[in-house]
C-alpha atoms as a PDB file:
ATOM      1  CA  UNK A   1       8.224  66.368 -28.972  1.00  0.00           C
ATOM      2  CA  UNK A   2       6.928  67.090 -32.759  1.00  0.00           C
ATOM      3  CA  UNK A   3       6.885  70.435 -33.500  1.00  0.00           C
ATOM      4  CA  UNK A   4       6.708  71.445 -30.055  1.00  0.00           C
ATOM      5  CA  UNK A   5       4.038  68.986 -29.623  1.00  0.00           C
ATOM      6  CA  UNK A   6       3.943  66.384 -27.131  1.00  0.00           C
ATOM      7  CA  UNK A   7       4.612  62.812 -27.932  1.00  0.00           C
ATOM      8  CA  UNK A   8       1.847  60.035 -26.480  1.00  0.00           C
ATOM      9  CA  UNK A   9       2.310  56.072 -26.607  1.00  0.00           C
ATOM     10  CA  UNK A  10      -1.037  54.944 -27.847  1.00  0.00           C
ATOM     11  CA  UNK A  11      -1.016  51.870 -25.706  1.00  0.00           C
ATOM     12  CA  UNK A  12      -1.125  54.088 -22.853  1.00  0.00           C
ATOM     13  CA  UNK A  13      -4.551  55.166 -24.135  1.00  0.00           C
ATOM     14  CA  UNK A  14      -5.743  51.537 -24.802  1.00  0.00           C
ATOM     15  CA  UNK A  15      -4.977  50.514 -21.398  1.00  0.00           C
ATOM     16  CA  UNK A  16      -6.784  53.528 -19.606  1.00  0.00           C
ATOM     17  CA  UNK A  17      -9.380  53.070 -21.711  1.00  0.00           C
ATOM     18  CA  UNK A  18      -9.858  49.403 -21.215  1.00  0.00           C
ATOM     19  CA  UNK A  19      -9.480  49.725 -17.704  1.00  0.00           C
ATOM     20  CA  UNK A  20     -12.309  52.381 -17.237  1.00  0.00           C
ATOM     21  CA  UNK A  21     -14.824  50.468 -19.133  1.00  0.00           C
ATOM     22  CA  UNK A  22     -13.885  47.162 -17.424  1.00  0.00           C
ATOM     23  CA  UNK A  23     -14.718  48.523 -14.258  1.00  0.00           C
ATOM     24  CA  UNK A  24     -18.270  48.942 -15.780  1.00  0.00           C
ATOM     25  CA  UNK A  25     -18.925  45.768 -17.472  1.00  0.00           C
ATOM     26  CA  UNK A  26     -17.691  42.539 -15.475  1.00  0.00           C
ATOM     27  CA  UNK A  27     -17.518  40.718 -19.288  1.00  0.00           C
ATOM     28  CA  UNK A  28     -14.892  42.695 -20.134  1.00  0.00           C
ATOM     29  CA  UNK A  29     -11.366  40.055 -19.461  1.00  0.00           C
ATOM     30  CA  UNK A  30      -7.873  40.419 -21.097  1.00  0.00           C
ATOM     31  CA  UNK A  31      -5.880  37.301 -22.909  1.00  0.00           C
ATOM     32  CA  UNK A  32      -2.363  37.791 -23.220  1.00  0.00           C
ATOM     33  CA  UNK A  33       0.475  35.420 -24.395  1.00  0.00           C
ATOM     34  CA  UNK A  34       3.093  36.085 -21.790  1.00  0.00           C
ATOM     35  CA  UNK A  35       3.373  39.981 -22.440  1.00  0.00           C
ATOM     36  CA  UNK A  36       1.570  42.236 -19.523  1.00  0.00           C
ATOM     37  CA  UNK A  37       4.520  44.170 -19.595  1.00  0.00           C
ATOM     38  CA  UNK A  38       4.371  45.380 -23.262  1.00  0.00           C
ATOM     39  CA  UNK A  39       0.503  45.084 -23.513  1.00  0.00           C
ATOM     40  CA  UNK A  40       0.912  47.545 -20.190  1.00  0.00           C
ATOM     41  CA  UNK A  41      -1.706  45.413 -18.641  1.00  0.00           C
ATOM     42  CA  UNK A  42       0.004  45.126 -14.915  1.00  0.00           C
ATOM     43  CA  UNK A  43      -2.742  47.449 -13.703  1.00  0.00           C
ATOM     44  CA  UNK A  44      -5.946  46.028 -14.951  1.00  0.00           C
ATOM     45  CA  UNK A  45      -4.004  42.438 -13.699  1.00  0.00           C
ATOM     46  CA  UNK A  46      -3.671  43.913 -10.192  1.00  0.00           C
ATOM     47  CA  UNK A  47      -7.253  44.891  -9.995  1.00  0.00           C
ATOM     48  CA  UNK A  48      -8.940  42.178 -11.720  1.00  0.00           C
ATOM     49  CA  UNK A  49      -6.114  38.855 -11.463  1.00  0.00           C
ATOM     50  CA  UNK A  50      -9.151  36.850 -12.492  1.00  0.00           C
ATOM     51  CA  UNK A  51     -10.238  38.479 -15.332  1.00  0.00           C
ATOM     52  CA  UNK A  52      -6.647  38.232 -17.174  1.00  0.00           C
ATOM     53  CA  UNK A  53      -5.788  35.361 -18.602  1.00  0.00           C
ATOM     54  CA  UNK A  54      -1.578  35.000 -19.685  1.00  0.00           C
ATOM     55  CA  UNK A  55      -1.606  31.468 -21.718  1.00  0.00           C
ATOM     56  CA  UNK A  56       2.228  32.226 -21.781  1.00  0.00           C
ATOM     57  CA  UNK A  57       3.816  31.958 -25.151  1.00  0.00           C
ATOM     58  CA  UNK A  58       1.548  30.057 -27.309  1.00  0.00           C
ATOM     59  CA  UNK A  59      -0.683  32.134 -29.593  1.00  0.00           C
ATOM     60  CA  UNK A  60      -3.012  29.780 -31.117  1.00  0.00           C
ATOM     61  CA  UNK A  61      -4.070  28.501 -27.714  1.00  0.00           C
ATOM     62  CA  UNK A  62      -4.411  32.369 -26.955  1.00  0.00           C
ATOM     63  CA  UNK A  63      -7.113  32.731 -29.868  1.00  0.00           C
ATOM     64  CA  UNK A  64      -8.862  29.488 -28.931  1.00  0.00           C
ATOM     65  CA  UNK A  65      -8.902  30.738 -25.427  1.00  0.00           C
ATOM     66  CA  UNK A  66     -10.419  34.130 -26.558  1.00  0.00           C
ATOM     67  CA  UNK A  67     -12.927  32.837 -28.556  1.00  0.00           C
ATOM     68  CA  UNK A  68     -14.156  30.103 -25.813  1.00  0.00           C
ATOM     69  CA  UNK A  69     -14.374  32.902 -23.280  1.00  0.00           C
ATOM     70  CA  UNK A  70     -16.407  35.105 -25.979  1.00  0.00           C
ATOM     71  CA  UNK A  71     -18.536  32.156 -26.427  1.00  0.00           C
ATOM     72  CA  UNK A  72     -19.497  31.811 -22.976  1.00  0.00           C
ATOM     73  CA  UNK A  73     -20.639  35.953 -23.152  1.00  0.00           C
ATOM     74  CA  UNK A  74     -17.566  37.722 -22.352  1.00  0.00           C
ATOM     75  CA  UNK A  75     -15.374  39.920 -24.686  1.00  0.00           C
ATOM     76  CA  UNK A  76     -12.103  39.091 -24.967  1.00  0.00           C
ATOM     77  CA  UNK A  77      -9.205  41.530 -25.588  1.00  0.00           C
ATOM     78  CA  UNK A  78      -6.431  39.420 -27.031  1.00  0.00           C
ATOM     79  CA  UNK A  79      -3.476  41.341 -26.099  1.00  0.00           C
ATOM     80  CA  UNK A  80       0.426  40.133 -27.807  1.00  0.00           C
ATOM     81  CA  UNK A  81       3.011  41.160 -29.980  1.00  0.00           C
ATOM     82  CA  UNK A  82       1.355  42.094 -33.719  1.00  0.00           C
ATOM     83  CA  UNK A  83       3.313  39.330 -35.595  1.00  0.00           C
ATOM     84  CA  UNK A  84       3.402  37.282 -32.891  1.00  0.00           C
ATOM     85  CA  UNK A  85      -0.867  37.586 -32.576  1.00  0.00           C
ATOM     86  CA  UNK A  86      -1.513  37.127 -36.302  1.00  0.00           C
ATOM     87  CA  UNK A  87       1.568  35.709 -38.046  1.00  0.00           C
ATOM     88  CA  UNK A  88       1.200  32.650 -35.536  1.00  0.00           C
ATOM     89  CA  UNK A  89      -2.350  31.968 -34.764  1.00  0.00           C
ATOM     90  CA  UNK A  90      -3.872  33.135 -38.586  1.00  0.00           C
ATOM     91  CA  UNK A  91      -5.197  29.840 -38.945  1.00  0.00           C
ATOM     92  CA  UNK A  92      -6.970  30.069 -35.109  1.00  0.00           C
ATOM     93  CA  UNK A  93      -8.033  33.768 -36.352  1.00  0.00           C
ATOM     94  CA  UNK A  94      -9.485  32.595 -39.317  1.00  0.00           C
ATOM     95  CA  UNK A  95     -11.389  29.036 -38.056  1.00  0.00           C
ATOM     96  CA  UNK A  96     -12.577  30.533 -34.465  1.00  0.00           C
ATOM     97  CA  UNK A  97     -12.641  33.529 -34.544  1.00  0.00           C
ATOM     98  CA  UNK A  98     -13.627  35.029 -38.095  1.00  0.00           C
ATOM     99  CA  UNK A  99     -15.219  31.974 -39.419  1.00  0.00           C
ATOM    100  CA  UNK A 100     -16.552  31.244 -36.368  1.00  0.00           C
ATOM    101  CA  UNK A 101     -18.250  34.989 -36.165  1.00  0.00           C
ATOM    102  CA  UNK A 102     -16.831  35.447 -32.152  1.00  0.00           C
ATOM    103  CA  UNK A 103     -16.836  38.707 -30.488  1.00  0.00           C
ATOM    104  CA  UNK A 104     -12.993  38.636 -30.165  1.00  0.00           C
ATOM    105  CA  UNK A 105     -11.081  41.508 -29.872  1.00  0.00           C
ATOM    106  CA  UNK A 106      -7.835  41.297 -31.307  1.00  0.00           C
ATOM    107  CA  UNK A 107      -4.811  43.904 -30.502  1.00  0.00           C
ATOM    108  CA  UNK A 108      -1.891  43.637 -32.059  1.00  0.00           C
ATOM    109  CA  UNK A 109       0.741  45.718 -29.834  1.00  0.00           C
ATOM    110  CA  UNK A 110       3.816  47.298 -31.102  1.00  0.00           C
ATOM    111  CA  UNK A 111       2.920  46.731 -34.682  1.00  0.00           C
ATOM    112  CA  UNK A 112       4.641  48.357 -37.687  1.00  0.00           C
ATOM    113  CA  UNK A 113       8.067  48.513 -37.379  1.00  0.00           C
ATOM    114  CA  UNK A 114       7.835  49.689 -33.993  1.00  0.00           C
ATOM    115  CA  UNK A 115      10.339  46.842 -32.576  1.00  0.00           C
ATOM    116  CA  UNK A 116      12.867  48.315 -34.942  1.00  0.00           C
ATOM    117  CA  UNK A 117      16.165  47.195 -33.199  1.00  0.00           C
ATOM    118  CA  UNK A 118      14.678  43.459 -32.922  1.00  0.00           C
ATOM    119  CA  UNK A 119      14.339  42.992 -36.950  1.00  0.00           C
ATOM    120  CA  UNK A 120      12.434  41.268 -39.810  1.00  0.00           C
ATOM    121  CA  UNK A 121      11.264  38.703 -37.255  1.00  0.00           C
ATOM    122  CA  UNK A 122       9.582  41.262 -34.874  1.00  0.00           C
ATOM    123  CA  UNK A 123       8.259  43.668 -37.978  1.00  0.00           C
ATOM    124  CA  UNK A 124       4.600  43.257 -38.207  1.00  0.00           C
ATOM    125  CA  UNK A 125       4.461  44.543 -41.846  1.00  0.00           C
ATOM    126  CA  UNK A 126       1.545  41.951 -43.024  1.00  0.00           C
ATOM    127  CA  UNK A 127      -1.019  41.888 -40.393  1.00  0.00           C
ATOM    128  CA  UNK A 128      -2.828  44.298 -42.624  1.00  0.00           C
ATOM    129  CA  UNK A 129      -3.107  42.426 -45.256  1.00  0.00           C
ATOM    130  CA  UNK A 130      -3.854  38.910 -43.591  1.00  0.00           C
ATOM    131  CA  UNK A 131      -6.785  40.513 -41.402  1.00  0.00           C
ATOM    132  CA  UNK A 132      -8.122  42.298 -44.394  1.00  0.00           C
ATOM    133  CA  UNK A 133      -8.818  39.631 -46.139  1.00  0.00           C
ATOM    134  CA  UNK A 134     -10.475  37.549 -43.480  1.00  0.00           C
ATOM    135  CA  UNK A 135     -13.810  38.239 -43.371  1.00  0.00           C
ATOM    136  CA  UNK A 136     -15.894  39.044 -40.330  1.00  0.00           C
ATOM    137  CA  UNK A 137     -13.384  41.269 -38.806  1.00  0.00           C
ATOM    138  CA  UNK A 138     -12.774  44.929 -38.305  1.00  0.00           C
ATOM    139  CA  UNK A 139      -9.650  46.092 -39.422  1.00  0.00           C
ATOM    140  CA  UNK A 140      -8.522  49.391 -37.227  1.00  0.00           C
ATOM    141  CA  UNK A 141      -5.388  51.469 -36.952  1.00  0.00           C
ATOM    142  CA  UNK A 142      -5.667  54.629 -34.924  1.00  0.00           C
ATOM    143  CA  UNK A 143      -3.239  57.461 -35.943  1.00  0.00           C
ATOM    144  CA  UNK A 144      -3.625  58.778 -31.944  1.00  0.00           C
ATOM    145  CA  UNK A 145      -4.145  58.641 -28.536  1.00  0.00           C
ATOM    146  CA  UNK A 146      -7.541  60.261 -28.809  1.00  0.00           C
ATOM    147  CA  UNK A 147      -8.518  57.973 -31.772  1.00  0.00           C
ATOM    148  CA  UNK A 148      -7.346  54.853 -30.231  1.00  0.00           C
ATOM    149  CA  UNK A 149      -9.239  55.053 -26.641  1.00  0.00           C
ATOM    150  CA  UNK A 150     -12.092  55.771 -29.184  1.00  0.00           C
ATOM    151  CA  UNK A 151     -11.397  52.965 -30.824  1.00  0.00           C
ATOM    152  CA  UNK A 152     -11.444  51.106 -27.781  1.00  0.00           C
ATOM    153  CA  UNK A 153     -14.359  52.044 -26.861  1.00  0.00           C
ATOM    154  CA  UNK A 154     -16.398  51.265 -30.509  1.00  0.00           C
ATOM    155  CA  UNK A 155     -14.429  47.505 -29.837  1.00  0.00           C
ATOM    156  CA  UNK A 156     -16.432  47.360 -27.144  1.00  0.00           C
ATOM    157  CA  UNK A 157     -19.853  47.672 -28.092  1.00  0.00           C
ATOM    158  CA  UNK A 158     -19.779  46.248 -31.476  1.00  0.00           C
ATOM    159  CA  UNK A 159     -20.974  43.231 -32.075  1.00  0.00           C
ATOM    160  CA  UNK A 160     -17.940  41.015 -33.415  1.00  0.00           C
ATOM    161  CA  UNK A 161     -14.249  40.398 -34.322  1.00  0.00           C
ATOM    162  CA  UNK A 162     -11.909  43.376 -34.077  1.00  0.00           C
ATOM    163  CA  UNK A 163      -8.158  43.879 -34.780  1.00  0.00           C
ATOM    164  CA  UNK A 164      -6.481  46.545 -33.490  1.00  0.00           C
ATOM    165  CA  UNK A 165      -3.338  47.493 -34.861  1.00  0.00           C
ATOM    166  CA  UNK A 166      -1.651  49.597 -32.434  1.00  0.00           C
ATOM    167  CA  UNK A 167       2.123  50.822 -31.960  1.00  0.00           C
ATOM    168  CA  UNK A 168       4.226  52.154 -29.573  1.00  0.00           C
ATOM    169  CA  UNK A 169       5.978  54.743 -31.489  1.00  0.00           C
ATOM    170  CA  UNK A 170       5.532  58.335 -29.784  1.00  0.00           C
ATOM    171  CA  UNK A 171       2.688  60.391 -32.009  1.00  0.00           C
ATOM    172  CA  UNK A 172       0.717  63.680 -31.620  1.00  0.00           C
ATOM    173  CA  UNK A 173      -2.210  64.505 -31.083  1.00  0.00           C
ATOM    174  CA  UNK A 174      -4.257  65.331 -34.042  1.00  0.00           C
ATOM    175  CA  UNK A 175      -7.993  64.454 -33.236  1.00  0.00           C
ATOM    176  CA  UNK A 176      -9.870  66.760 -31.249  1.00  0.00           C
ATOM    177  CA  UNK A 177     -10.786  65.120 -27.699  1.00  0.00           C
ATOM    178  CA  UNK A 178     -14.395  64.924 -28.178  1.00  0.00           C
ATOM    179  CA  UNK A 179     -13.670  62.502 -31.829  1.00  0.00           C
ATOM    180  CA  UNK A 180     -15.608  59.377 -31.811  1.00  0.00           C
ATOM    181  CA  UNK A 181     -14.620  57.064 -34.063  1.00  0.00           C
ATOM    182  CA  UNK A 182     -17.180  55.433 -36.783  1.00  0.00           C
ATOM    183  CA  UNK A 183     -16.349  52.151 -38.745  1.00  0.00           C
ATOM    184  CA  UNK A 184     -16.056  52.611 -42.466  1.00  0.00           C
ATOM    185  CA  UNK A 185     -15.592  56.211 -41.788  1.00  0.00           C
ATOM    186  CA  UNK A 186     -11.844  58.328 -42.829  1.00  0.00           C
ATOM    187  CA  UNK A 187     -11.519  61.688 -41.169  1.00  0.00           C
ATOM    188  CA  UNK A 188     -11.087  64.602 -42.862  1.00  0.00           C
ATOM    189  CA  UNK A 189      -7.551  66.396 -41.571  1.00  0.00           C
ATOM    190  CA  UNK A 190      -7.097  69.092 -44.242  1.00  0.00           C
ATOM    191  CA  UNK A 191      -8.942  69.866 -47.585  1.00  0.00           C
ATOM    192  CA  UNK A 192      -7.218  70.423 -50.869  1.00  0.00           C
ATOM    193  CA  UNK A 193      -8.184  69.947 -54.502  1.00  0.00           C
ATOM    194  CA  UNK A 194      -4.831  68.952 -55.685  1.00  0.00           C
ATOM    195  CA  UNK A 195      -3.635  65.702 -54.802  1.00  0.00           C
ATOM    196  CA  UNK A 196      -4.925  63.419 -51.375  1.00  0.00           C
ATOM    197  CA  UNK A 197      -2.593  61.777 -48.677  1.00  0.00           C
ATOM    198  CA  UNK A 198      -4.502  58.550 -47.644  1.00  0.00           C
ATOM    199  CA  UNK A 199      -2.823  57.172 -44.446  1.00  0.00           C
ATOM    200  CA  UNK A 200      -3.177  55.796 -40.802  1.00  0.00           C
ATOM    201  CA  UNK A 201      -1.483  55.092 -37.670  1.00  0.00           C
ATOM    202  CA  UNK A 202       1.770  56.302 -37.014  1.00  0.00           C
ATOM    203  CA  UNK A 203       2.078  57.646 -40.609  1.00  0.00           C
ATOM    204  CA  UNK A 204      -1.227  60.507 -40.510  1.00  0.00           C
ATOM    205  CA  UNK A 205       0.331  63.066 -38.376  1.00  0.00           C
ATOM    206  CA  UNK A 206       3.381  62.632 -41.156  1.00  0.00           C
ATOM    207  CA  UNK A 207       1.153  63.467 -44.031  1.00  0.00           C
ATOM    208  CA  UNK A 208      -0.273  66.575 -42.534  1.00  0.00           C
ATOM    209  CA  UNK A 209       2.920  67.766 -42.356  1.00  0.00           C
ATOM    210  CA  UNK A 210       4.149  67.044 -45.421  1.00  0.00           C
ATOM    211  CA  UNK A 211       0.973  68.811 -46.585  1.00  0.00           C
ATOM    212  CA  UNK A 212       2.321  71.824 -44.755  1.00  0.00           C
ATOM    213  CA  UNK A 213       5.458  71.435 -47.104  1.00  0.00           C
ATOM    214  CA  UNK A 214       3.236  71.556 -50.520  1.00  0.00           C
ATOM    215  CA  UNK A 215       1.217  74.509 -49.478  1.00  0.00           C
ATOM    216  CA  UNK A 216       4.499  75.812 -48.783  1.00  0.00           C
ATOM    217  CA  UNK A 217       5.121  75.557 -52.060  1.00  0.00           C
ATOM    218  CA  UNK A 218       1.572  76.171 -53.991  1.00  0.00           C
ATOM    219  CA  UNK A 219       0.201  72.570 -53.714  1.00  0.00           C
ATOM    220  CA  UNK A 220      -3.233  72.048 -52.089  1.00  0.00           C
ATOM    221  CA  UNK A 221      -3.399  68.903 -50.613  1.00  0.00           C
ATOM    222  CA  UNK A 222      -6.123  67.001 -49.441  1.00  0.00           C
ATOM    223  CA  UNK A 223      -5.429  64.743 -46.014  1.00  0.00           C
ATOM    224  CA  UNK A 224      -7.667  61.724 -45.066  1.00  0.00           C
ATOM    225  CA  UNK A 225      -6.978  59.549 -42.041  1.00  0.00           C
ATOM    226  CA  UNK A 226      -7.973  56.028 -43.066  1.00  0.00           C
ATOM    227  CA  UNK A 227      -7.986  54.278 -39.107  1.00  0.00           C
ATOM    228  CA  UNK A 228     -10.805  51.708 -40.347  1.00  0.00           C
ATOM    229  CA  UNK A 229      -9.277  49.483 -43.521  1.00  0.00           C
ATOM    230  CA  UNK A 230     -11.809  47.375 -43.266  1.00  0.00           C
ATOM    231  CA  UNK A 231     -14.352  47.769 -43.903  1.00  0.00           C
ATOM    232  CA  UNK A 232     -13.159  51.225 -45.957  1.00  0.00           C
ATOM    233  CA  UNK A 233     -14.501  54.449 -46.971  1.00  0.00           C
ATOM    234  CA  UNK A 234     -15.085  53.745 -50.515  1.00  0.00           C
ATOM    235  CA  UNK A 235     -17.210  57.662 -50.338  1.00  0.00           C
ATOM    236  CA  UNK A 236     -14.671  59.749 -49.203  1.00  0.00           C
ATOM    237  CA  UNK A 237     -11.791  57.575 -51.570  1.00  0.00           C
ATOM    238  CA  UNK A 238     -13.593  58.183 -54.631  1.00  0.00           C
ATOM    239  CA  UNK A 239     -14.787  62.095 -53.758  1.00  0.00           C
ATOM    240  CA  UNK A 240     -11.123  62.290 -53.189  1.00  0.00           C
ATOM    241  CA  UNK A 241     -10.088  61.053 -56.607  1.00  0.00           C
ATOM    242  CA  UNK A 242     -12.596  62.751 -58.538  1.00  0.00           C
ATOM    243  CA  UNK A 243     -11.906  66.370 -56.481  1.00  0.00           C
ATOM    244  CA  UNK A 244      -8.014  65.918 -56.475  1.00  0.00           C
ATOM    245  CA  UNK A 245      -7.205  63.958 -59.791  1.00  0.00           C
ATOM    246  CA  UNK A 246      -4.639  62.336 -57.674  1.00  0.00           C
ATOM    247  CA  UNK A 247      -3.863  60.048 -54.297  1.00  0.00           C
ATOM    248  CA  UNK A 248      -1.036  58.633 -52.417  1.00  0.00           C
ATOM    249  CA  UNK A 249      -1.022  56.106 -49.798  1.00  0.00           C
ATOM    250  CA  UNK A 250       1.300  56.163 -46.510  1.00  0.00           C
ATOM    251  CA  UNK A 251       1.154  52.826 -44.295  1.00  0.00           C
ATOM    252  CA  UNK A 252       3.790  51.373 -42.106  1.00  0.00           C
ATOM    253  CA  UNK A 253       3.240  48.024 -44.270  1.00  0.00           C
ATOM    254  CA  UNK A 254       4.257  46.434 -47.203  1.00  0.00           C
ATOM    255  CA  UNK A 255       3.387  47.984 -50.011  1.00  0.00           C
ATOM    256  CA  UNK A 256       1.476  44.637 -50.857  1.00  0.00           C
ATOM    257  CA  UNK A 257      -1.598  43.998 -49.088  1.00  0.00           C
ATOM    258  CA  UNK A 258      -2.181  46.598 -47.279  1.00  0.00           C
ATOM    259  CA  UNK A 259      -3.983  50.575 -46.469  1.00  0.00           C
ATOM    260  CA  UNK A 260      -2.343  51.114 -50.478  1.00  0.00           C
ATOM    261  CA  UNK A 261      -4.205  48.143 -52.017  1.00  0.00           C
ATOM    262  CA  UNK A 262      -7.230  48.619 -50.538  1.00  0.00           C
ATOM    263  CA  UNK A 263      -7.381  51.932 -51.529  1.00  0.00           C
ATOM    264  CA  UNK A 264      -6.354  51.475 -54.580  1.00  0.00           C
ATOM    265  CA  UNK A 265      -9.110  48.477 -55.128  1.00  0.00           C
ATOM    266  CA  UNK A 266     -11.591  51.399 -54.736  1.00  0.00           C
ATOM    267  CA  UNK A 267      -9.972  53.796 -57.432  1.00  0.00           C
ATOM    268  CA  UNK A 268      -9.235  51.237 -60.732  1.00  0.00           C
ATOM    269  CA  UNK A 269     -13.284  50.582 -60.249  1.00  0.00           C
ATOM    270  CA  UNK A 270     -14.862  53.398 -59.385  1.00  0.00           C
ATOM    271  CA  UNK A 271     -12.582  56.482 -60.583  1.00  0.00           C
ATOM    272  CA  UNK A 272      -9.016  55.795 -61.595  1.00  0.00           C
ATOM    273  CA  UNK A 273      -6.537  58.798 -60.987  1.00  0.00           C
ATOM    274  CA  UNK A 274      -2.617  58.443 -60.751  1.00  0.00           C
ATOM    275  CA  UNK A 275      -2.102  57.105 -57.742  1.00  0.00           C
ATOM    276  CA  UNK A 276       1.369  56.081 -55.464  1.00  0.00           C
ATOM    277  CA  UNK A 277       1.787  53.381 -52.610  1.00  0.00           C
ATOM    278  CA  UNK A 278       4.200  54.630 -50.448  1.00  0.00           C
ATOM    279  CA  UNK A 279       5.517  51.272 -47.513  1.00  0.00           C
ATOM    280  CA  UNK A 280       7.769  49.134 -47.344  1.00  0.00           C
ATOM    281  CA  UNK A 281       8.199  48.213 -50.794  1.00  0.00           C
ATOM    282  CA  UNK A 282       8.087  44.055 -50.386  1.00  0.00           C
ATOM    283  CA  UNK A 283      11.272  43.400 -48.585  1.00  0.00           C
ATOM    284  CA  UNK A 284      12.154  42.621 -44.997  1.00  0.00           C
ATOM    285  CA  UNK A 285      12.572  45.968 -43.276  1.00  0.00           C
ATOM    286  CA  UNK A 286      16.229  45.674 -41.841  1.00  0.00           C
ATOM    287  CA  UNK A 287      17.380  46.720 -38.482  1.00  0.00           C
ATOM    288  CA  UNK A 288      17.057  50.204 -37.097  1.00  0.00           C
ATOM    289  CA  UNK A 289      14.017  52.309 -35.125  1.00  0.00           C
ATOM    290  CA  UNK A 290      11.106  52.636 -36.221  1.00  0.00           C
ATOM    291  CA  UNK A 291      11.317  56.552 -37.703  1.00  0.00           C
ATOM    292  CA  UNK A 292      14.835  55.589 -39.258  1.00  0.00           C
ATOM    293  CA  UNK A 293      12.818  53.065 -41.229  1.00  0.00           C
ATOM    294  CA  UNK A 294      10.166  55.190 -41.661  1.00  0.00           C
ATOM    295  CA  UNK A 295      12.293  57.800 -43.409  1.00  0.00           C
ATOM    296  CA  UNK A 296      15.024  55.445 -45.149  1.00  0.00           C
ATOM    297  CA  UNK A 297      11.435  54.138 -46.981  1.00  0.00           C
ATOM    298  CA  UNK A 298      10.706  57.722 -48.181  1.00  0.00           C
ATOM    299  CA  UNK A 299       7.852  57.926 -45.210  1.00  0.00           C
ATOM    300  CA  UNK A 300       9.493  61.180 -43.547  1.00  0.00           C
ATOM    301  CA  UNK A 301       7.042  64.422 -44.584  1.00  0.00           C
ATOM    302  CA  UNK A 302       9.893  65.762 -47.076  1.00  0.00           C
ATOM    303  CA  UNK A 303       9.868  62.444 -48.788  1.00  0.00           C
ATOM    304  CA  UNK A 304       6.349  62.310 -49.088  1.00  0.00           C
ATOM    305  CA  UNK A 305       5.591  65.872 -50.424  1.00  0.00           C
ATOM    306  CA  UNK A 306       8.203  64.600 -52.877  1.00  0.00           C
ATOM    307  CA  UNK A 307       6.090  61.481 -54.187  1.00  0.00           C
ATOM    308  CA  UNK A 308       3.004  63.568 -53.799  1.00  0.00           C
ATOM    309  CA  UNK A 309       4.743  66.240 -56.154  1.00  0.00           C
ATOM    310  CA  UNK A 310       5.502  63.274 -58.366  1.00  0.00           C
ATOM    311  CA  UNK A 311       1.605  62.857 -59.100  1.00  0.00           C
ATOM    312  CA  UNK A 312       0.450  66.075 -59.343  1.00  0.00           C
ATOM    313  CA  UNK A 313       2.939  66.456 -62.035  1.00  0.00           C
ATOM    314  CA  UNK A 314       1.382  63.336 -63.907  1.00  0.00           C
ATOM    315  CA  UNK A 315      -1.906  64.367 -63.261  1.00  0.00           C
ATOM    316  CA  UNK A 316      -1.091  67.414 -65.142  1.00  0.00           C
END
């Protein structure tokens, strides 16, 4: 629980979400490198065995797979590990998939940090910035389970390359059920005129509580969930820093690369304002769950009503 509020596994959401649909379009198939368990695909296996396709552990042959299946008018959901999916096939992403302009769908499962106990080798604190930068792709990190079957859902009908960056770290609801998700588009969590908390995934329900903490304390704080990175919402970024003065950036990522730099890309050319990257500040994450990590980086909603205090107090 968070608050009293009840803790949801946002692959659960993927999965019942994929399922549904794929039981109204036949094109829909699964590709998975060995890991139905974690990608929580033993259901849609069951019912469809010849619509899943495990390539066992061997990533780029995953990707080529997935993009010879979309090229024969199916869409693939690439299911593995998140540093697994893109640290070892990013040059299969790139050539046949994103290059190649397929309509792959690319889920990165338990990404973040969320392998904690397994370490630096099982931390998928790049993906953002290596799928950012390829172009051709949609680059998506739900902060729910509301957001991600939504997200789902948009993977389906649009017309390429997607990458889904999705953990398994418990999170609240904080979409309303109806939400359906737009590319390009932030959501607007909580207005405020004095500084802006820019973050995704498992980090937005942590900002708006942090931005409980500053009201608490006579701060106004403005909270936008970011989901799509790219392409970004260069509108709502810059009406942010031009209503707020100021804007910090939560991401369970490096600090390099990722939700921060993008952002931040936006502000120096269209309206710089002090602004703070809060991640994993380029090092290996070490060893430990994924909300120890979280809050040893000065991620947990104290520490980031701290940095946000920081800029308000530059801005001023």
């Amino acid at each position: 629980m968070d608050g009293g509020r009840a803790l949801h596994d946002c692959r659960d959401a993927f999965v019942e979400t994929l399922e549904a649909l794929a039981a109204e379009n036949r094109d829909i198939v699964a590709v998975c490198n060995d890991s139905v368990g974690s990608s929580k695909l033993g259901r849609f296996r069951d019912r469809w065995p010849e619509r899943l396709v495990n390539v066992g552990i061997a990533e780029q042959n995953m990707v080529g797979v997935g993009a010879g299946l979309a090229n024969g008018g199916k869409i693939p959901f690439v299911c593995a590990a998140s540093p697994f999916l893109t640290g070892r096939a990013l040059e299969q992403i790139k050539a046949d998939v994103a290059y190649s302009e397929k309509n792959v769908k690319l889920c990165g499962i338990s990404s973040g940090m969320a392998y904690g106990e397994l370490g630096a080798t099982h931390h998928s604190i790049e993906d953002f910035a290596w799928m950012r930068v390829l172009p051709n792709i949609a680059t998506i990190a739900p902060a729910d389970r509301i957001e991600t079957a939504a997200a789902v859902r948009f993977a389906t009908t649009h017309q390429g390359a997607v990458f889904l960056r999705l953990s398994r770290v418990g999170v609240p609801d904080i979409l309303p059920e109806d939400h359906s998700f737009e590319l390009g588009k932030a959501n607007l969590l909580r207005d405020g005129v004095d500084v802006t908390l820019i973050a995704n995934g498992v980090l937005s329900h942590r900002t708006l509580a942090a931005a409980d903490l500053l009201a608490a304390q006579g701060i106004d704080a403005r909270v936008l969930n970011m989901a799509s990175v790219r392409p970004i919402d260069r509108e709502a970024i810059v009406a942010a820093a031009r209503d707020s003065g100021a804007i910090l950036t939560c991401e369970e990522h490096s600090i390099h690369g990722g939700l921060g730099s993008a952002v931040a890309e936006v502000v120096v050319e269209s309206c710089p304002v002090p602004m703070k990257i809060l991640g994993v500040p380029g090092i290996f994450a070490p060893t430990g769950s994924a909300n120890f990590l979280l809050d040893e980086f000065g991620m947990a909603p104290d520490g980031i009503a701290e940095a946000a205090k920081t800029l308000v107090a530059r801005k001023g």
